[in-house]
C-alpha atoms as a PDB file:
ATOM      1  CA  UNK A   1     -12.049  55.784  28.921  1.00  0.00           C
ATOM      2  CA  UNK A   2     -13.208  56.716  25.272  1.00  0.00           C
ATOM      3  CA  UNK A   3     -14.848  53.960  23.275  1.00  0.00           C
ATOM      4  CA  UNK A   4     -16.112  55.490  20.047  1.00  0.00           C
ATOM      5  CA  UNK A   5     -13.124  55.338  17.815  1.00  0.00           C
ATOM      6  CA  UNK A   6     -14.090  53.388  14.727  1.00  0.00           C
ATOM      7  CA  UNK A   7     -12.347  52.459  11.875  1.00  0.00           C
ATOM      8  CA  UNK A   8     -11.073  55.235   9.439  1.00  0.00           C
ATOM      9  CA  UNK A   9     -11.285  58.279  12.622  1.00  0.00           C
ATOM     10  CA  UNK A  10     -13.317  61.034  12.142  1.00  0.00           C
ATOM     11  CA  UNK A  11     -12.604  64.756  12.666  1.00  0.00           C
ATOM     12  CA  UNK A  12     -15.587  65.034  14.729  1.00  0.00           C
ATOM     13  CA  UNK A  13     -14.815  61.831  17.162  1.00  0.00           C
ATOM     14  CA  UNK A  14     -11.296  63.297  17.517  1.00  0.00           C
ATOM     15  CA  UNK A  15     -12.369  66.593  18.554  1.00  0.00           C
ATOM     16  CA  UNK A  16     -15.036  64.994  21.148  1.00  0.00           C
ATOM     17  CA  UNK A  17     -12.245  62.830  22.842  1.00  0.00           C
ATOM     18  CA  UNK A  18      -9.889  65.749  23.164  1.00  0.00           C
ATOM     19  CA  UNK A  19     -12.866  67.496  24.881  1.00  0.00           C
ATOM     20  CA  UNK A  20     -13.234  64.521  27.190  1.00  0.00           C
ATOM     21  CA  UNK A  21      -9.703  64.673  27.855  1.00  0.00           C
ATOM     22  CA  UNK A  22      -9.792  68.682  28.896  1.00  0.00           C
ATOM     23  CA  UNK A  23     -12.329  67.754  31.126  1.00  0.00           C
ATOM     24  CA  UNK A  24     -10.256  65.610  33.961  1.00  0.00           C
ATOM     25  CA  UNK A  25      -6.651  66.539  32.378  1.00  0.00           C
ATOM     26  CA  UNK A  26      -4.889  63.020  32.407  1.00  0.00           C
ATOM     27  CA  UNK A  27      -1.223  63.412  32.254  1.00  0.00           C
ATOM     28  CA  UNK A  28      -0.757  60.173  30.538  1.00  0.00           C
ATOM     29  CA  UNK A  29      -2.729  58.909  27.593  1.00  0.00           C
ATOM     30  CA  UNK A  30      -2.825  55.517  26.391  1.00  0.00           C
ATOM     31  CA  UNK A  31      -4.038  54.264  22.972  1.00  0.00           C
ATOM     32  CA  UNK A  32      -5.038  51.088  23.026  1.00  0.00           C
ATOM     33  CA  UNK A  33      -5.975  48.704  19.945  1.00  0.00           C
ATOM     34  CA  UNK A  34      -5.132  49.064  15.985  1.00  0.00           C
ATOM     35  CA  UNK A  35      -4.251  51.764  13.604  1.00  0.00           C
ATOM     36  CA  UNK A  36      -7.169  53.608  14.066  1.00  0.00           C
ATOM     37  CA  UNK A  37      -7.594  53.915  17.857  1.00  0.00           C
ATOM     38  CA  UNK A  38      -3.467  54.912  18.094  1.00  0.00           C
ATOM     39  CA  UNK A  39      -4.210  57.611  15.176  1.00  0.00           C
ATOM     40  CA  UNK A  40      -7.066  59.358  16.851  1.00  0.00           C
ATOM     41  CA  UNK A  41      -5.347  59.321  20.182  1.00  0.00           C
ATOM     42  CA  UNK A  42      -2.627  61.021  18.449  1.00  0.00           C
ATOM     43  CA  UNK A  43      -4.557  63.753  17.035  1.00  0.00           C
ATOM     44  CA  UNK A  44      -6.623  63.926  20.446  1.00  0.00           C
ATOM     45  CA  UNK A  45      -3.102  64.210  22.129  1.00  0.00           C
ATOM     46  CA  UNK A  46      -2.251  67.256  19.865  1.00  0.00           C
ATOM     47  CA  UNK A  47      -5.996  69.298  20.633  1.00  0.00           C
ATOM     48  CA  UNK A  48      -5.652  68.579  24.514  1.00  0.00           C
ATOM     49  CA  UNK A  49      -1.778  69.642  24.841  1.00  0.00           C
ATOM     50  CA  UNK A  50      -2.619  72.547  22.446  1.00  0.00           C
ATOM     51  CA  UNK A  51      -6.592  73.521  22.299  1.00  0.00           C
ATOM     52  CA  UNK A  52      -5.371  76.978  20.114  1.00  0.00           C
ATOM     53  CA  UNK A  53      -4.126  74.567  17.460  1.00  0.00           C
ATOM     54  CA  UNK A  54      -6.038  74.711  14.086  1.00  0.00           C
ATOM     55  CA  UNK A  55      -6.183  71.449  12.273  1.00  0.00           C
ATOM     56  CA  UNK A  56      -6.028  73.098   8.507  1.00  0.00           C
ATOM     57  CA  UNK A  57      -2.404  73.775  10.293  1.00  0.00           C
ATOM     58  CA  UNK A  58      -1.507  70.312  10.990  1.00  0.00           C
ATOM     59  CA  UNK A  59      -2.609  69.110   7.962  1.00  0.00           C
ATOM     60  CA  UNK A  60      -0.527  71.833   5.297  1.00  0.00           C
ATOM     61  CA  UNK A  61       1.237  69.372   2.696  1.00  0.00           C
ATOM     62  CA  UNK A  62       4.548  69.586   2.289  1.00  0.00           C
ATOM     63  CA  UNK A  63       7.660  67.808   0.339  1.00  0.00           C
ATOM     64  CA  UNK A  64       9.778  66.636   3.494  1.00  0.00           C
ATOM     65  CA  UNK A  65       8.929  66.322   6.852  1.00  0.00           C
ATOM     66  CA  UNK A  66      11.829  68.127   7.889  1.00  0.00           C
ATOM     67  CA  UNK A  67      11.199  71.243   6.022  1.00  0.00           C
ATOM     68  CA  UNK A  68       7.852  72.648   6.307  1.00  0.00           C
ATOM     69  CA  UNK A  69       6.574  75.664   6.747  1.00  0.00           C
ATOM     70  CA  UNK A  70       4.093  74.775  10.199  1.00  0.00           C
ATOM     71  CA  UNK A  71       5.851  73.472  12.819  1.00  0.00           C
ATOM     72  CA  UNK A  72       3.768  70.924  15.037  1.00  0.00           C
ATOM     73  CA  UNK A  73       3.646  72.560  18.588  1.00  0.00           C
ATOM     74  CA  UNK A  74       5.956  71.068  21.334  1.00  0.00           C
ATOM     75  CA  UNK A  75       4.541  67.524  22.918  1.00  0.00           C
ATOM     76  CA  UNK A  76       4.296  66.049  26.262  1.00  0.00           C
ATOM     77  CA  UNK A  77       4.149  69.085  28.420  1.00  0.00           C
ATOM     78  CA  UNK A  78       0.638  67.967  29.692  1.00  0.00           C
ATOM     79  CA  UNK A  79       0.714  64.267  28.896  1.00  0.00           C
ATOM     80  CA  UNK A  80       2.918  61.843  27.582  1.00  0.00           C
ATOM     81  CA  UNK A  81       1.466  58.812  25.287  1.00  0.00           C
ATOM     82  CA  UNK A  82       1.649  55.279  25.448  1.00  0.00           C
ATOM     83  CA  UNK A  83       0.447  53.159  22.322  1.00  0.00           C
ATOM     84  CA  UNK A  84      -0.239  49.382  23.088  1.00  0.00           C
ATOM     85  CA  UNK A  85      -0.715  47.823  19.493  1.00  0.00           C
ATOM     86  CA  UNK A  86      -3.781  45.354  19.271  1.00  0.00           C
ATOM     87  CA  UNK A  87      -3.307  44.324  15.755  1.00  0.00           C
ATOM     88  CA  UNK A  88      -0.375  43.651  13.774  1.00  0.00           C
ATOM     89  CA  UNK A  89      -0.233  46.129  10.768  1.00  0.00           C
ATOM     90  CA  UNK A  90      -0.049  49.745  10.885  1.00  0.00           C
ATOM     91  CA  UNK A  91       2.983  50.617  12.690  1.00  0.00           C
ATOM     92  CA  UNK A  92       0.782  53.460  13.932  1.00  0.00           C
ATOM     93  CA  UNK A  93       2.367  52.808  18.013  1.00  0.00           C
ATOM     94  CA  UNK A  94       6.169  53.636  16.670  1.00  0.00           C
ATOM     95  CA  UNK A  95       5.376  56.597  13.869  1.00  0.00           C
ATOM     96  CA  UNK A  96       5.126  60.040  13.403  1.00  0.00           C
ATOM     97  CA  UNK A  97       1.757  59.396  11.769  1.00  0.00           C
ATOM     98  CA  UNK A  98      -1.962  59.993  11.793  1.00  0.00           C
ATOM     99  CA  UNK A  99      -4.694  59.713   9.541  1.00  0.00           C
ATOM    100  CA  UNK A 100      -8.312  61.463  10.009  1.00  0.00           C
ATOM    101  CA  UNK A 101     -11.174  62.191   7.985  1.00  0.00           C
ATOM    102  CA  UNK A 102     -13.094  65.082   7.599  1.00  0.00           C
ATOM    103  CA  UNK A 103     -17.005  63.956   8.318  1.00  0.00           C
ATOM    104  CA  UNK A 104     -17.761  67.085   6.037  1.00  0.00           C
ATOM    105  CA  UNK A 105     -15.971  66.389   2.709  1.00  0.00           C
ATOM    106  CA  UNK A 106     -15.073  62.772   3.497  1.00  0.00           C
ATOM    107  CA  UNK A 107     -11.334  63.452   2.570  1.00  0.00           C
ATOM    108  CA  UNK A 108      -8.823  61.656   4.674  1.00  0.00           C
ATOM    109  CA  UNK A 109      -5.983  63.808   5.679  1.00  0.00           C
ATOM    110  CA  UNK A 110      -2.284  62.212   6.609  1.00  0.00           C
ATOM    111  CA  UNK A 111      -0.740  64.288   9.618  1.00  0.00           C
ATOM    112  CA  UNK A 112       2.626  64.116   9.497  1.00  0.00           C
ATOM    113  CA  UNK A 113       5.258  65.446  12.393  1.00  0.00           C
ATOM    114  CA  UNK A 114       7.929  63.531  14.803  1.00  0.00           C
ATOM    115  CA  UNK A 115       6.275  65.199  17.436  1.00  0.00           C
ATOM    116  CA  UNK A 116       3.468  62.731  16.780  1.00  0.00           C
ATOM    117  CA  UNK A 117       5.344  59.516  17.690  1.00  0.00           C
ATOM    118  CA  UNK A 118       4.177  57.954  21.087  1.00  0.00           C
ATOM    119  CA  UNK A 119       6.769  58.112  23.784  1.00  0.00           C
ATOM    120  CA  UNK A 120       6.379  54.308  24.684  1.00  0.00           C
ATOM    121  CA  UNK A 121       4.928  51.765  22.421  1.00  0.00           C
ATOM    122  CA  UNK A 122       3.908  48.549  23.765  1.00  0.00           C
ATOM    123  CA  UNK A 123       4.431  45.325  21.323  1.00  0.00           C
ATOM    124  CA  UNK A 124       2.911  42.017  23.417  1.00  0.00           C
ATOM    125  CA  UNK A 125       2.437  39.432  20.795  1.00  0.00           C
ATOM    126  CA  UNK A 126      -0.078  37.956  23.650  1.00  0.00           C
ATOM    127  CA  UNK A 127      -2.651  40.797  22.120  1.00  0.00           C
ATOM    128  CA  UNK A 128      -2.574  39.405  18.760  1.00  0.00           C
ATOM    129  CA  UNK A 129      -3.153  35.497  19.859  1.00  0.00           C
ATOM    130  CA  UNK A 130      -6.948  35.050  18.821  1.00  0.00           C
ATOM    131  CA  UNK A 131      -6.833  37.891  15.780  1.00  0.00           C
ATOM    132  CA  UNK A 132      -9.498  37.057  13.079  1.00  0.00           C
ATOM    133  CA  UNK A 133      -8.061  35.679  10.030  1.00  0.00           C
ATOM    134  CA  UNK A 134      -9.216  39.247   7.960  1.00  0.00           C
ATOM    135  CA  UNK A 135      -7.370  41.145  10.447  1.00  0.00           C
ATOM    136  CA  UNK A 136      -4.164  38.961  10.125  1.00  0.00           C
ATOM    137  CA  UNK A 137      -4.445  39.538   6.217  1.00  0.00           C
ATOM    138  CA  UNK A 138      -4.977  43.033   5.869  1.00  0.00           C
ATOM    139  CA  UNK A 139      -2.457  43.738   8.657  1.00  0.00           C
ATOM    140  CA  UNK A 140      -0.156  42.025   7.035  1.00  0.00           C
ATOM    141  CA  UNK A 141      -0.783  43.776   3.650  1.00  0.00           C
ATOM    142  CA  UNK A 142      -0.268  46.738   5.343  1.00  0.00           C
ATOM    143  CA  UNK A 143       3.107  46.013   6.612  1.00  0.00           C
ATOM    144  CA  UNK A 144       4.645  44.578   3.628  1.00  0.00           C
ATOM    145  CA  UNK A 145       4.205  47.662   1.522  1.00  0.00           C
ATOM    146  CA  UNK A 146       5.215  49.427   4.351  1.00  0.00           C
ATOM    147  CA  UNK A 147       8.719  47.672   4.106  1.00  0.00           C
ATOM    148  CA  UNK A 148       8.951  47.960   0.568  1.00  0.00           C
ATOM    149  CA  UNK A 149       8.125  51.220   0.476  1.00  0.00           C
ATOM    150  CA  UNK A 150      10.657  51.988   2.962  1.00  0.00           C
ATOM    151  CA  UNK A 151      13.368  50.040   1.456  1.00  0.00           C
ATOM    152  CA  UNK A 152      12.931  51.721  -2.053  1.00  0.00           C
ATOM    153  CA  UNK A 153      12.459  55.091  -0.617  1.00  0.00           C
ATOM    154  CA  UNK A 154      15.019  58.392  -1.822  1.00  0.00           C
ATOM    155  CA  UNK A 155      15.455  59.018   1.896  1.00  0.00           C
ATOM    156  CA  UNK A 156      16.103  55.452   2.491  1.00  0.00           C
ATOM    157  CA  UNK A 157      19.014  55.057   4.510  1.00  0.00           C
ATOM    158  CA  UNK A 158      21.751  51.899   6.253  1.00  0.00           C
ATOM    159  CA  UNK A 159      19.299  52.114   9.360  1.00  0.00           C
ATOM    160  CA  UNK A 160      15.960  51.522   7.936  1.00  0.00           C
ATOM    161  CA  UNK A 161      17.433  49.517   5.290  1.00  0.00           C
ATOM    162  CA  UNK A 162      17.698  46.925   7.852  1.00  0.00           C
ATOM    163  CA  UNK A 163      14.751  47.510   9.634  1.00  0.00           C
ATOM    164  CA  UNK A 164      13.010  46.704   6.176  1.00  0.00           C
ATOM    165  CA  UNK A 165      14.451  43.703   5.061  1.00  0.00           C
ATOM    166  CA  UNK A 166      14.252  42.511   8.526  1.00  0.00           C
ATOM    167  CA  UNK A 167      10.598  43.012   8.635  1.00  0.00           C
ATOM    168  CA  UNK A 168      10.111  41.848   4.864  1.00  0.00           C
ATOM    169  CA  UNK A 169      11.759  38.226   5.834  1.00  0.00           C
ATOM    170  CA  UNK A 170       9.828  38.163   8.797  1.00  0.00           C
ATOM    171  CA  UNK A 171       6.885  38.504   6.845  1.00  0.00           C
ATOM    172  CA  UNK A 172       7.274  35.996   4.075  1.00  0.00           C
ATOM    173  CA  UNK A 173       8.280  33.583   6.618  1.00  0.00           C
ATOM    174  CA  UNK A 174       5.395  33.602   8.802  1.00  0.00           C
ATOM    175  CA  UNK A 175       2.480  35.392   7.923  1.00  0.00           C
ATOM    176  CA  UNK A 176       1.190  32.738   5.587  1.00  0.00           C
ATOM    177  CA  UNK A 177       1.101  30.493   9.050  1.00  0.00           C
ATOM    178  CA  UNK A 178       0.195  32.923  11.260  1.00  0.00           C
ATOM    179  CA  UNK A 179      -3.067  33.661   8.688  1.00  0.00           C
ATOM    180  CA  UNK A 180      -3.529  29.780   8.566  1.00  0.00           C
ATOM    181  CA  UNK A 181      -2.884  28.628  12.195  1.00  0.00           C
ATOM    182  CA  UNK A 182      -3.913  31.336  14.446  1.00  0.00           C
ATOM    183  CA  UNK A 183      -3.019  31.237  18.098  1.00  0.00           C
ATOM    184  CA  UNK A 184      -2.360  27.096  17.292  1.00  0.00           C
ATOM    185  CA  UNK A 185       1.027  29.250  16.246  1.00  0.00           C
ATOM    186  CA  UNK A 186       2.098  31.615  18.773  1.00  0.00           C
ATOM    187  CA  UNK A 187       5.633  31.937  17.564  1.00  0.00           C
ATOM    188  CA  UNK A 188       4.171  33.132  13.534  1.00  0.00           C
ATOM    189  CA  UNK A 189       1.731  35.098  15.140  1.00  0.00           C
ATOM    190  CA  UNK A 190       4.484  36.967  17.487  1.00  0.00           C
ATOM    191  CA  UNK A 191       7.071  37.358  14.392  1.00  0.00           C
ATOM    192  CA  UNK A 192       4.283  39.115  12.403  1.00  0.00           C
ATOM    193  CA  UNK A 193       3.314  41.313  14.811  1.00  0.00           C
ATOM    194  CA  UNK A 194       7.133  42.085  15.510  1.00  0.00           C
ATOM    195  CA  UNK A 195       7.646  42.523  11.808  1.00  0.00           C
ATOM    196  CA  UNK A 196       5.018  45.030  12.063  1.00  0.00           C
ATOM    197  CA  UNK A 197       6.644  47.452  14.733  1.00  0.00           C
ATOM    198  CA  UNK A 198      10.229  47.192  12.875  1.00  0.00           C
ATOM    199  CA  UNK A 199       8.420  47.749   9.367  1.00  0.00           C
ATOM    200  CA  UNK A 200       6.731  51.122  11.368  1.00  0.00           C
ATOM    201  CA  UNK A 201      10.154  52.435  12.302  1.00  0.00           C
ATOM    202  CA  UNK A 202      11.878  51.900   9.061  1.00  0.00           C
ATOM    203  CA  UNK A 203       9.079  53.876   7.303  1.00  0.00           C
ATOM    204  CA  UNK A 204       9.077  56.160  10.244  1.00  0.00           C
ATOM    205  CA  UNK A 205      12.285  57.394   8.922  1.00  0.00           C
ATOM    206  CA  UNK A 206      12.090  56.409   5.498  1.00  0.00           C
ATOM    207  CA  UNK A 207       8.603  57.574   4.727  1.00  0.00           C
ATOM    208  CA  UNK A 208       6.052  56.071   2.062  1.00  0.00           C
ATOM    209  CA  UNK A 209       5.224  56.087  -1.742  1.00  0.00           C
ATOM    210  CA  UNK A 210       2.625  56.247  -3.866  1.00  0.00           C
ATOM    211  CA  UNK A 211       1.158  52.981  -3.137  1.00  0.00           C
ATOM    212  CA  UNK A 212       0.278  54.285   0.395  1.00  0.00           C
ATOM    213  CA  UNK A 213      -0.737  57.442  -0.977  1.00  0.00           C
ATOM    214  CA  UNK A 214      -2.760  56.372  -3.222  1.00  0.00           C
ATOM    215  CA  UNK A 215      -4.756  53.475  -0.900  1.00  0.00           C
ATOM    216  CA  UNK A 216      -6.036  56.160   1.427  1.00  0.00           C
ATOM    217  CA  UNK A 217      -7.836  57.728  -1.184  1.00  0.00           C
ATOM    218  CA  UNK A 218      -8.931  54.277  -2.461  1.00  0.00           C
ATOM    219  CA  UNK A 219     -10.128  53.548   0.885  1.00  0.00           C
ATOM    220  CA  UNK A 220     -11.805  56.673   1.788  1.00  0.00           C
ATOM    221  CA  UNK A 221     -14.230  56.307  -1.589  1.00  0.00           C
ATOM    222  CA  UNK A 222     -14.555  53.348  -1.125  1.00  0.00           C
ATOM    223  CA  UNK A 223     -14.591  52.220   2.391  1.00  0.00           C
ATOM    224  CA  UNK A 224     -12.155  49.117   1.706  1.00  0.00           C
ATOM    225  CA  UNK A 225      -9.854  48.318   4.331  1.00  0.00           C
ATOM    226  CA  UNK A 226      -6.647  49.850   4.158  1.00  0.00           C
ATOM    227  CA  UNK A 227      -4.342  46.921   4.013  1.00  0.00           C
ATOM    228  CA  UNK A 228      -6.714  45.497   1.284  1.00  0.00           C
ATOM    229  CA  UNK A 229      -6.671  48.747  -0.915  1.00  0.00           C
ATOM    230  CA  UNK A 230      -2.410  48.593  -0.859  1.00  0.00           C
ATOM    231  CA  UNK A 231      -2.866  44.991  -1.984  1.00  0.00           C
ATOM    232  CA  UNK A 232      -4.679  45.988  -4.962  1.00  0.00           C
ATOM    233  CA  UNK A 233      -2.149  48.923  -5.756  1.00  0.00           C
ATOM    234  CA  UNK A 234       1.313  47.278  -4.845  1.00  0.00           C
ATOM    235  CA  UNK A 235       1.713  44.869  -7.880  1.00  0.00           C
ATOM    236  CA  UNK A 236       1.298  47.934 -10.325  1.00  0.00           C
ATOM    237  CA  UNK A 237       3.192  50.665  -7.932  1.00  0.00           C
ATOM    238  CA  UNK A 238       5.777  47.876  -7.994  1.00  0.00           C
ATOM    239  CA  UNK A 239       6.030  47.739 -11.975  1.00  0.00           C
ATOM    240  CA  UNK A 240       5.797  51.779 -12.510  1.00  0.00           C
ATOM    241  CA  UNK A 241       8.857  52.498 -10.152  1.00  0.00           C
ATOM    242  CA  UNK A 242      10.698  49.870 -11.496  1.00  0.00           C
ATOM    243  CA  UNK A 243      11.675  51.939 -14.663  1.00  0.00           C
ATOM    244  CA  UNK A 244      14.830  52.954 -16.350  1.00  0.00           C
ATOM    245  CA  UNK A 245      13.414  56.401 -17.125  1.00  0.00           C
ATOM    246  CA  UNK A 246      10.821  57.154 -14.046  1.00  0.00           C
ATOM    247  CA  UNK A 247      10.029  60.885 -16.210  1.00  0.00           C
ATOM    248  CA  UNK A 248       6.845  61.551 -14.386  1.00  0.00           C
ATOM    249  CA  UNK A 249       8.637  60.573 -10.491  1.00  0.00           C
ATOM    250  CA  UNK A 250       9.243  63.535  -8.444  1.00  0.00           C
ATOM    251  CA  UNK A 251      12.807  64.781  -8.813  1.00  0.00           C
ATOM    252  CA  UNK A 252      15.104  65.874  -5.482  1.00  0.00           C
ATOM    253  CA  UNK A 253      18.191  67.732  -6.672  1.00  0.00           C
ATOM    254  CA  UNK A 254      19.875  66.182  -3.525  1.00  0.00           C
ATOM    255  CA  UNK A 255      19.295  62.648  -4.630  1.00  0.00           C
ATOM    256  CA  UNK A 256      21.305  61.098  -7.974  1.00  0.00           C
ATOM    257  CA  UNK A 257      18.102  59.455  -9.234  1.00  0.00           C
ATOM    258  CA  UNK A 258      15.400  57.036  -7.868  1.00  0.00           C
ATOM    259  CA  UNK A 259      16.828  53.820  -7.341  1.00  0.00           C
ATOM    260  CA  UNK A 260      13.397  51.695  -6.825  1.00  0.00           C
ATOM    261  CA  UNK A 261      14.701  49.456 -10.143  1.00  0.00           C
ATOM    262  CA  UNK A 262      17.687  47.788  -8.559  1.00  0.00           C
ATOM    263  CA  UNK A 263      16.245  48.549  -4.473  1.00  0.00           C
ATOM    264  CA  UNK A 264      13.418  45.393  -5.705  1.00  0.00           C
ATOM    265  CA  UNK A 265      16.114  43.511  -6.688  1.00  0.00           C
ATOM    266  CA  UNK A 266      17.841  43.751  -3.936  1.00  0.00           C
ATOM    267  CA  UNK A 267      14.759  42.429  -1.779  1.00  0.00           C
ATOM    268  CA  UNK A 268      14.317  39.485  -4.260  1.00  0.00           C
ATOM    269  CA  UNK A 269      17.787  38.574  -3.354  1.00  0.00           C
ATOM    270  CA  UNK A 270      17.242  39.310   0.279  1.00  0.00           C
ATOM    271  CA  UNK A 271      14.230  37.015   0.306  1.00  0.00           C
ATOM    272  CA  UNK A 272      15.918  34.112  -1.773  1.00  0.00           C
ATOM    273  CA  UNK A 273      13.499  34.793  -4.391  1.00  0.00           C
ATOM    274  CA  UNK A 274      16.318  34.576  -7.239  1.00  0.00           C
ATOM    275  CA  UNK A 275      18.294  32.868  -8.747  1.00  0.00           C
ATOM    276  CA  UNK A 276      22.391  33.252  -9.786  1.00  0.00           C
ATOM    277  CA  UNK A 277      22.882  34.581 -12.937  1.00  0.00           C
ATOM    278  CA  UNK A 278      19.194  36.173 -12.712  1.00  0.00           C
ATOM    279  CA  UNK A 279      18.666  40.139 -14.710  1.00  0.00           C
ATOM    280  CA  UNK A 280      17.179  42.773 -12.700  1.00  0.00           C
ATOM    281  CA  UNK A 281      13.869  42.834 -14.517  1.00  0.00           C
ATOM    282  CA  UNK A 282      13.714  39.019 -13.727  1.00  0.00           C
ATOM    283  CA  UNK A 283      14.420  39.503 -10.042  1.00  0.00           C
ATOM    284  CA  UNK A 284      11.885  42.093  -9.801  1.00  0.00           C
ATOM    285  CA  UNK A 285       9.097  39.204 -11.595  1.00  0.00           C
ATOM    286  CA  UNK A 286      10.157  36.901  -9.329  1.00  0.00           C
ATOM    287  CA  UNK A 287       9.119  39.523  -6.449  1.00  0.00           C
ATOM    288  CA  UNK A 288       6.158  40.439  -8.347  1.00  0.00           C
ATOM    289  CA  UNK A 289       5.105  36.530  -8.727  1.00  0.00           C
ATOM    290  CA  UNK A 290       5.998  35.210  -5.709  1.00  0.00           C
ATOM    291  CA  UNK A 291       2.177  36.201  -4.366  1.00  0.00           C
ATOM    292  CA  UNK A 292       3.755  35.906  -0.775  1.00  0.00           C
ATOM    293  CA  UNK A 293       2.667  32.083  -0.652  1.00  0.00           C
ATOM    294  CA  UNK A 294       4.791  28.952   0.497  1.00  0.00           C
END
């Protein structure tokens, strides 16, 4: 067993559990607890199955995941992983994702690959039960950008469309009680931490935006929690994509044109948030306002 994983996994802790890993070769792995612990196992996964691998590999930016120019070694030929989620938040147990930081220049680095996603996740709601009220709310400011994220997304697609809403209704249904009742409320608590997993697979195929992007910086300086640091950033993320003329957005040839204007309306509708005979812009206040409250 490795216990040293803290919040916000270090280069340095990763490369000491992959050593303790080479040292009795386990052929299956299981991550056990939040974001954090299933990241590191991740990356831990990757050094044991592939000790020649450089990490300045795995972490080369590119503009889609499916068309880069490293290709993440092939997976599960020593050991397959298992992710049992312990919070209800990241999503970490059903993506292709992994975040580390470098102890050396204190820059976290996003790994991206499919060849990263467990091969079983484990969602038991029974986990979650006695979850500190901070936990609760930063998990579940992590998931709900997550979901709209997804939903707004160029690559969003009629699978993780679903996924999103889904996990988006979920959210603003229960996580103000599962926040204010704890384990007195088993079935909020459960529908959160569900909402999580299904928010983790639409983004898992959707991907991320700049709100994301731009909270794991704002965490890394300043040591904020991750769901808090989206929190701050969605409101305003929210308000820039949501613009006739998006000039400084990143332009795909195969895509018409961003569609994150009428995508929040959409979830305002979704979430019952408007009202007939409501404009766009007002939907998209109405999402903006509603402060996820009831």
């Amino acid at each position: 067993m490795f216990f040293e994983v803290e919040a916000d996994p270090t280069l340095s802790i990763v490369r000491k559990g992959a050593e303790q890993m080479n040292s009795f070769k386990p052929d299956v792995i299981i991550a056990l607890g939040g974001g954090s612990p299933m990241d590191a196992a991740k990356i831990m996964w990757v050094m044991y199955e592939h000790p020649e691998t450089h990490f300045e590999e795995l972490a080369l930016r590119f503009m889609d995941i499916r068309k880069r120019i490293y290709k993440f070694p092939k997976m599960g030929v020593k050991a397959r992983m298992v992710a049992i989620t312990t919070t209800s938040g990241t999503g970490s147990e059903v993506t292709p994702f992994a975040v580390v930081t470098d102890d050396a220049t204190g820059q976290k680095y996003p790994l991206a690959d499919y060849a990263l996603t467990p091969d079983m996740a484990i969602v038991d709601a029974n986990l979650v039960m006695e979850m500190p009220r901070s936990l609760c709310a930063f998990g579940g400011l992590d998931a709900v950008p997550h979901a709209l994220e997804a939903y707004v997304s160029v690559l969003a697609n009629e699978y993780s469309d679903g996924q999103a809403l889904q996990a988006l209704k979920l959210l603003k249904d229960n996580l103000p009680a599962s926040y204010r009742d704890g384990a007195k409320n088993p079935v909020a608590r459960e529908r959160v931490h569900n909402a999580a997993t299904i928010a983790g697979i639409a983004f898992a195929n959707a991907f991320l935006g700049v709100c994301h992007s731009m909270a794991h910086k704002l965490g890394s300086e300043l040591h904020i929690p991750h769901g808090l640091a989206n929190a701050l950033l969605i409101c305003n993320v929210i308000r820039y994509n949501a613009n006739d003329n998006p000039t400084k957005q990143t332009a795909f040839s195969q895509y018409d044109r961003p569609q994150a204007r009428r995508r929040y309306a959409e979830i305002a509708d979704h979430l019952g948030l408007s009202a007939a005979g409501d404009r766009t812009a007002q939907k998209i206040e109405k999402l903006l306002g509603h402060g996820w409250k009831r």
